[in-house]
Protein backbone atom coordinates (compact mmCIF):
# COMPACT_ATOMS: atom_id res chain seq x y z
CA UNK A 1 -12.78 -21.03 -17.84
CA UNK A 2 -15.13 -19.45 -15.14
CA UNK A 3 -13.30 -21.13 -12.31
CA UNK A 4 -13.97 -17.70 -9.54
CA UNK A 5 -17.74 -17.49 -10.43
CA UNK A 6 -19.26 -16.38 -7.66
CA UNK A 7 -15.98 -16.34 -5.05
CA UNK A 8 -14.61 -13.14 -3.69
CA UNK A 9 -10.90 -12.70 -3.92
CA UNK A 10 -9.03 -10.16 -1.97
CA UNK A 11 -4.96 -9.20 -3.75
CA UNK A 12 -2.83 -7.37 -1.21
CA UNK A 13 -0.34 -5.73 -3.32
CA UNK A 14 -2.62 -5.49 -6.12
CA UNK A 15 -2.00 -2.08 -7.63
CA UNK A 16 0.75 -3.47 -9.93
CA UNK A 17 3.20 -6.25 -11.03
CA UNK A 18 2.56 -9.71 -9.87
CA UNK A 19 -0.67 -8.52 -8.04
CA UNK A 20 -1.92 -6.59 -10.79
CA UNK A 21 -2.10 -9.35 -13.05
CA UNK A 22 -3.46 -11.83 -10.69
CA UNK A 23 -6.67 -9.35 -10.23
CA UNK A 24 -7.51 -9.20 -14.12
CA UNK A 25 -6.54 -13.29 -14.30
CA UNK A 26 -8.97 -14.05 -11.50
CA UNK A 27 -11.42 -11.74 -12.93
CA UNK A 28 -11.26 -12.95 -15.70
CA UNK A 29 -12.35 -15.96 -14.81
CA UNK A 30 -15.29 -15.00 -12.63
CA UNK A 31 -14.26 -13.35 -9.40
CA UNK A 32 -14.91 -10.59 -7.48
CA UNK A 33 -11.58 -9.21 -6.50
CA UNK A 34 -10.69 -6.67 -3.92
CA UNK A 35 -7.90 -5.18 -4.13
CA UNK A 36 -5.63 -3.92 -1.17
CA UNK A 37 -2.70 -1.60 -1.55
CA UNK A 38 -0.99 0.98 0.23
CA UNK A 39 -1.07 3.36 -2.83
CA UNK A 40 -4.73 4.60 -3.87
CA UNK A 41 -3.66 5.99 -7.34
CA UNK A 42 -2.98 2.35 -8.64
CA UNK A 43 -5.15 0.45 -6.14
CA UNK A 44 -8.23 2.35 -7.52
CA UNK A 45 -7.08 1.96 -11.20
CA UNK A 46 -6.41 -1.74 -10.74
CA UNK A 47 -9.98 -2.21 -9.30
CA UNK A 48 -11.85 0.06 -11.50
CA UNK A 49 -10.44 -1.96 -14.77
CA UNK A 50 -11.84 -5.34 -13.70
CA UNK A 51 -14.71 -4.26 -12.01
CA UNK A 52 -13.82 -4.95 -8.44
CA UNK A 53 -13.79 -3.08 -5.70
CA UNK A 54 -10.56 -0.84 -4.03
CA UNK A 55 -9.94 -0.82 -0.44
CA UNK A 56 -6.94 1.26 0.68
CA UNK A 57 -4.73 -0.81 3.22
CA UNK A 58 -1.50 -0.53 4.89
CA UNK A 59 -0.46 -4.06 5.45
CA UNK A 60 1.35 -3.52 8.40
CA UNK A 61 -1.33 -1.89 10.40
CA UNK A 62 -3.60 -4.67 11.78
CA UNK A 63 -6.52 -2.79 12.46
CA UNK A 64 -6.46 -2.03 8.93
CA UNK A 65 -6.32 -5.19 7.80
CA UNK A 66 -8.45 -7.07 10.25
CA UNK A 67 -10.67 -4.05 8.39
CA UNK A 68 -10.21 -5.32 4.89
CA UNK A 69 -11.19 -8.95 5.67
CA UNK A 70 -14.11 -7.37 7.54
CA UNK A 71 -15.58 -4.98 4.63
CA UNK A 72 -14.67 -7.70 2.21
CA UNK A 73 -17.35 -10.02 3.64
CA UNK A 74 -20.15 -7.45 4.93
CA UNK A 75 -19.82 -6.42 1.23
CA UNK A 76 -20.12 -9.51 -0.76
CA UNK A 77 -21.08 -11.95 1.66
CA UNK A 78 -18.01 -14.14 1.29
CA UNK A 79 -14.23 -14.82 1.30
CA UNK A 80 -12.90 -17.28 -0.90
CA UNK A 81 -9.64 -16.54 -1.97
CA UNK A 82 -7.00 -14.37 -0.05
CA UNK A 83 -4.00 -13.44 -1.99
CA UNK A 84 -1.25 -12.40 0.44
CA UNK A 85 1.02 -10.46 -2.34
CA UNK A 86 2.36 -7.42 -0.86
CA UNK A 87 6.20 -6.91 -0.12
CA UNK A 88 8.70 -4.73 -0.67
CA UNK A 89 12.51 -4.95 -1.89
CA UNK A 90 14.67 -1.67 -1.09
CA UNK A 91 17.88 -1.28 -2.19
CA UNK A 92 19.38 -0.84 1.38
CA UNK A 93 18.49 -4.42 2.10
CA UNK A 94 21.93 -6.03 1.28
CA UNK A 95 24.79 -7.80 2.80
CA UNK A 96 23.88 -8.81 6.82
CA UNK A 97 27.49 -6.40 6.89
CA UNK A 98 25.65 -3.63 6.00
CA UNK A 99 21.92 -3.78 6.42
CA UNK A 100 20.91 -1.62 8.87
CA UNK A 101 18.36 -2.90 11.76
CA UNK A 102 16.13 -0.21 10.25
CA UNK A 103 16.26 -1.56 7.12
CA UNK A 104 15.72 -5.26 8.33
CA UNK A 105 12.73 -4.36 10.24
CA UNK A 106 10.71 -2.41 7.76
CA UNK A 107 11.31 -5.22 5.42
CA UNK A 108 10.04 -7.78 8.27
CA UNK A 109 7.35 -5.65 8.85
CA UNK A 110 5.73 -5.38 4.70
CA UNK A 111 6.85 -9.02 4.26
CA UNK A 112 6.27 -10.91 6.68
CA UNK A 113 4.08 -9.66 9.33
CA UNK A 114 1.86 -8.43 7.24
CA UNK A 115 1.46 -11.93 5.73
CA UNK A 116 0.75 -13.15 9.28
CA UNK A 117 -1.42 -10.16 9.74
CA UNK A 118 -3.86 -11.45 6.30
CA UNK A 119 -4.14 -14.94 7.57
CA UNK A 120 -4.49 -13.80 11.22
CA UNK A 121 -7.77 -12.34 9.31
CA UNK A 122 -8.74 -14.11 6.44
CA UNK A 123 -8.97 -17.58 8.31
CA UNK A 124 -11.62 -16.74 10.84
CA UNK A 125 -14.03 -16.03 7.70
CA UNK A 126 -13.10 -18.99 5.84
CA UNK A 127 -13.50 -21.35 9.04
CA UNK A 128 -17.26 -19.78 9.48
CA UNK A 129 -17.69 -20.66 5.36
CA UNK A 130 -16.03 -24.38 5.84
CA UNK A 131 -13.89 -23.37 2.86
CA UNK A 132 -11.23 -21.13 1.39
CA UNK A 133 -7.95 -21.14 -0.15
CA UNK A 134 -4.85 -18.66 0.72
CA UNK A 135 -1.94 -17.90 -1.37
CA UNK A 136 0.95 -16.36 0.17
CA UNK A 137 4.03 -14.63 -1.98
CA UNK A 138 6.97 -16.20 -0.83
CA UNK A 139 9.90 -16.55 -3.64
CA UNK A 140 12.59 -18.64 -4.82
CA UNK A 141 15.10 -17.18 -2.57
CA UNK A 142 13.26 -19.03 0.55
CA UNK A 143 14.65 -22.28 -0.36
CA UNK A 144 18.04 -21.45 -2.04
CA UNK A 145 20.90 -19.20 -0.77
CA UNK A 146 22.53 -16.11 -2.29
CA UNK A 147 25.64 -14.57 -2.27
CA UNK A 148 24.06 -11.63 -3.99
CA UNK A 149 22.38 -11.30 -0.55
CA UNK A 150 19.10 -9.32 0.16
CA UNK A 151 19.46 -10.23 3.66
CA UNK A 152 15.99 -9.36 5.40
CA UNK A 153 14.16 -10.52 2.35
CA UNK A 154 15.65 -13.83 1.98
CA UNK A 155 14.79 -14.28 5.70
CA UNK A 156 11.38 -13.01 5.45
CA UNK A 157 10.32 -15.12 2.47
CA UNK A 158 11.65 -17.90 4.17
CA UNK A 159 9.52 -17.18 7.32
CA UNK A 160 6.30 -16.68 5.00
CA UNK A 161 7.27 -20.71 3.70
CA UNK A 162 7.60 -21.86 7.03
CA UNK A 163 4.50 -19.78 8.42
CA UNK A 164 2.35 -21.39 5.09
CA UNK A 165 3.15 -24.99 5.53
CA UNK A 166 2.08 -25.29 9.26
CA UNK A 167 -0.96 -22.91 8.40
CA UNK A 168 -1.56 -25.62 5.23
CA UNK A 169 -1.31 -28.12 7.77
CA UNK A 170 -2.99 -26.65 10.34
CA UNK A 171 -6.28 -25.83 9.00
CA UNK A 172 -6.85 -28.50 6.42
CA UNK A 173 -9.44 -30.62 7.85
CA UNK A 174 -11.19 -27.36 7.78
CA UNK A 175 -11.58 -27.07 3.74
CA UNK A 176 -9.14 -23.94 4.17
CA UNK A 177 -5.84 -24.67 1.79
CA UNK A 178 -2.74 -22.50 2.20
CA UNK A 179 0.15 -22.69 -0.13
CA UNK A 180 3.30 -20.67 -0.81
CA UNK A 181 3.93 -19.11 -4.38
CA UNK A 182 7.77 -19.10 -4.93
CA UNK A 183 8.17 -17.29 -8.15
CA UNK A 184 11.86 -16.54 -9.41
CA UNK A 185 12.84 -13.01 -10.77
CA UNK A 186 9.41 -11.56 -12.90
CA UNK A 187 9.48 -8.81 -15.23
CA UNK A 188 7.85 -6.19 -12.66
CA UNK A 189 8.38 -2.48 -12.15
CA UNK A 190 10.59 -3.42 -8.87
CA UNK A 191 12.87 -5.60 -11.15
CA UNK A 192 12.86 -2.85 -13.41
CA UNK A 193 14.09 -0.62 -10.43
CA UNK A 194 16.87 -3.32 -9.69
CA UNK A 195 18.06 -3.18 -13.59
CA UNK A 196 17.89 0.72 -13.32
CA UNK A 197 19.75 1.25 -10.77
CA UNK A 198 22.37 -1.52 -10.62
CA UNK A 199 22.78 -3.07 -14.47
CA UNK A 200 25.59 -5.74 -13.32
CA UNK A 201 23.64 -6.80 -10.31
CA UNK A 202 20.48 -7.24 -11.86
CA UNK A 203 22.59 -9.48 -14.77
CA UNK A 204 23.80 -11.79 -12.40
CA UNK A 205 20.97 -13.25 -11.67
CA UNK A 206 19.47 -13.65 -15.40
CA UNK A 207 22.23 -15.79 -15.81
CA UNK A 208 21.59 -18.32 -13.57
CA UNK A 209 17.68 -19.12 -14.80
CA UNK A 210 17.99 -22.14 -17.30
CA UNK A 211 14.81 -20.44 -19.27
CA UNK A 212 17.15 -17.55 -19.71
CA UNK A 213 14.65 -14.83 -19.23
CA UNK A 214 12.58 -13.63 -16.03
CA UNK A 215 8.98 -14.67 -15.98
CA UNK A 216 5.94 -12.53 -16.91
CA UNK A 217 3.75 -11.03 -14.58
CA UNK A 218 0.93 -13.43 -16.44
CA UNK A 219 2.62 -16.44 -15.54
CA UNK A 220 2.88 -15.86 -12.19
CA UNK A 221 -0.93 -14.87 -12.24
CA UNK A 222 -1.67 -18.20 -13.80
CA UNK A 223 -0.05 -20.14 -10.85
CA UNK A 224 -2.22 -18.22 -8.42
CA UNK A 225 -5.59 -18.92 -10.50
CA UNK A 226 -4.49 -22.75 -10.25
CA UNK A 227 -3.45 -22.75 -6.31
CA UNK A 228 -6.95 -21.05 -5.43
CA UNK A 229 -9.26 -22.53 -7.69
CA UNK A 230 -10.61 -26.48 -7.67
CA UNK A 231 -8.36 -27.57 -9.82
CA UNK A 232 -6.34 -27.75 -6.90
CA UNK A 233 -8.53 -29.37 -4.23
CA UNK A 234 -5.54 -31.96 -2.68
CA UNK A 235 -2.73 -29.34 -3.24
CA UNK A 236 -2.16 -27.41 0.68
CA UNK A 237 1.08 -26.79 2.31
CA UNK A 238 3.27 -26.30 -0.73
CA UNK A 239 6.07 -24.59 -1.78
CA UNK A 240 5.05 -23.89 -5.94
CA UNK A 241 7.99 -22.83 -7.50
CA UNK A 242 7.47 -20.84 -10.61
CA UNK A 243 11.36 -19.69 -11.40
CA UNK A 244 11.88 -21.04 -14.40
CA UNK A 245 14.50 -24.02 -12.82
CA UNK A 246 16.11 -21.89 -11.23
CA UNK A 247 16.02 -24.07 -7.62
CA UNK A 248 16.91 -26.95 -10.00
CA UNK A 249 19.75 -25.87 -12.15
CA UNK A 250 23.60 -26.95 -10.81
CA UNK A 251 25.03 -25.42 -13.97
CA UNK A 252 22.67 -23.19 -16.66
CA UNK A 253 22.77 -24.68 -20.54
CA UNK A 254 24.75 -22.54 -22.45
């Protein structure tokens, strides 16, 4: 399928994991992507394998991403798909008894405001095309509580689901669609860092996904392809949940 040819894509986030494998999906199919991320070792590498084009942001600093958007279009004439990936996940992010503010606001800050930050951005563009589609990273924990708590990421993803469906709503009758990703736990290097660090934690929650395994990278890649490209013209405002039943499960099969 050559579902991107001809449509610019710009991945925040999209040196690795989840990001990573969007770029080569949506290149794969046609795109131009444009990758954003913070580090330029990765960033560049990511770019450089599908032929796209690396553009070192810090998505917390709005200058610099009011710059991405910006360079995106003067360069390829275009924005069609915005992937709004980035986020973070640091292990002093816990309990609301012992998260420090510091710790809640950086969180905030790479999560969520830089979320509102790409769509601050992105939209204008789109608005002058009369099209576009946006894909924001929320997650599984936005509609679902834990008692494993990550405090100030469960409340960040949930403000990037509530921020999404008004923005869906908001801008439809303008061809722009904006949906929420909600993946459950995927087999990237910051789950890696969770199992690393903190084995029994990190088991926890495999035991509660009915698939009994955390998703691929590429399967969360394929659910971005299918929220940006035609295939899902009448989809907007959505929560997708990709977390292998997690949200649905009362008790996991045995």
């Amino acid at each position: 399928m050559q579902r991107f040819e001809g449509r610019v894509a710009v991945i925040t986030g999209g040196g690795s994991g989840i990001g990573l494998a969007t770029a080569r999906r949506l290149a794969s199919e046609g795109a131009k992507v444009v990758v954003a991320d913070v580090d330029a070792a990765s960033g560049k590498a990511a770019a450089d394998e599908v032929g796209g084009e690396f553009i070192a942001t810090d998505v917390t600093d709005e200058a610099q991403v009011e710059a991405l958007f910006q360079t995106t279009v003067d360069r390829f004439g275009s924005l069609d798909v915005a992937f709004n990936n980035a986020g973070i996940s640091p292990p002093e992010d816990d309990s609301i008894l012992t998260t420090g503010i510091d710790a809640w606001r950086k969180v905030q800050e790479v999560n969520l405001t830089s979320v509102y930050l790409c769509c601050k951005y992105a939209i204008p563009h789109m608005q002058r095309q009369g099209k576009g589609a946006i894909v924001n990273t929320a997650s599984f924990v936005a509609v679902m509580g834990a008692a494993t708590s990550q405090i100030s990421y469960t409340a960040s993803k949930g403000g990037v689901l509530s921020m999404t469906r008004e923005l869906g709503v908001q801008f439809a009758r303008e061809g722009i669609r904006v949906n929420a990703l909600c993946p459950g736990p995927v087999n990237t290097p910051l789950l890696q860092e969770l199992f690393a660090k903190d084995p029994e934690r990190a088991a926890r929650r495999l035991v509660h996904v009915p698939m009994g395994r955390f998703a691929e990278p590429t399967e969360i890649a394929a659910a971005v392809a299918f929220l940006a490209s035609d295939d899902a013209s009448f989809i907007t405002a959505s929560q997708f949940l990709v977390d292998g039943g997690i949200s649905g499960a009362y008790v996991t099969p045995i």
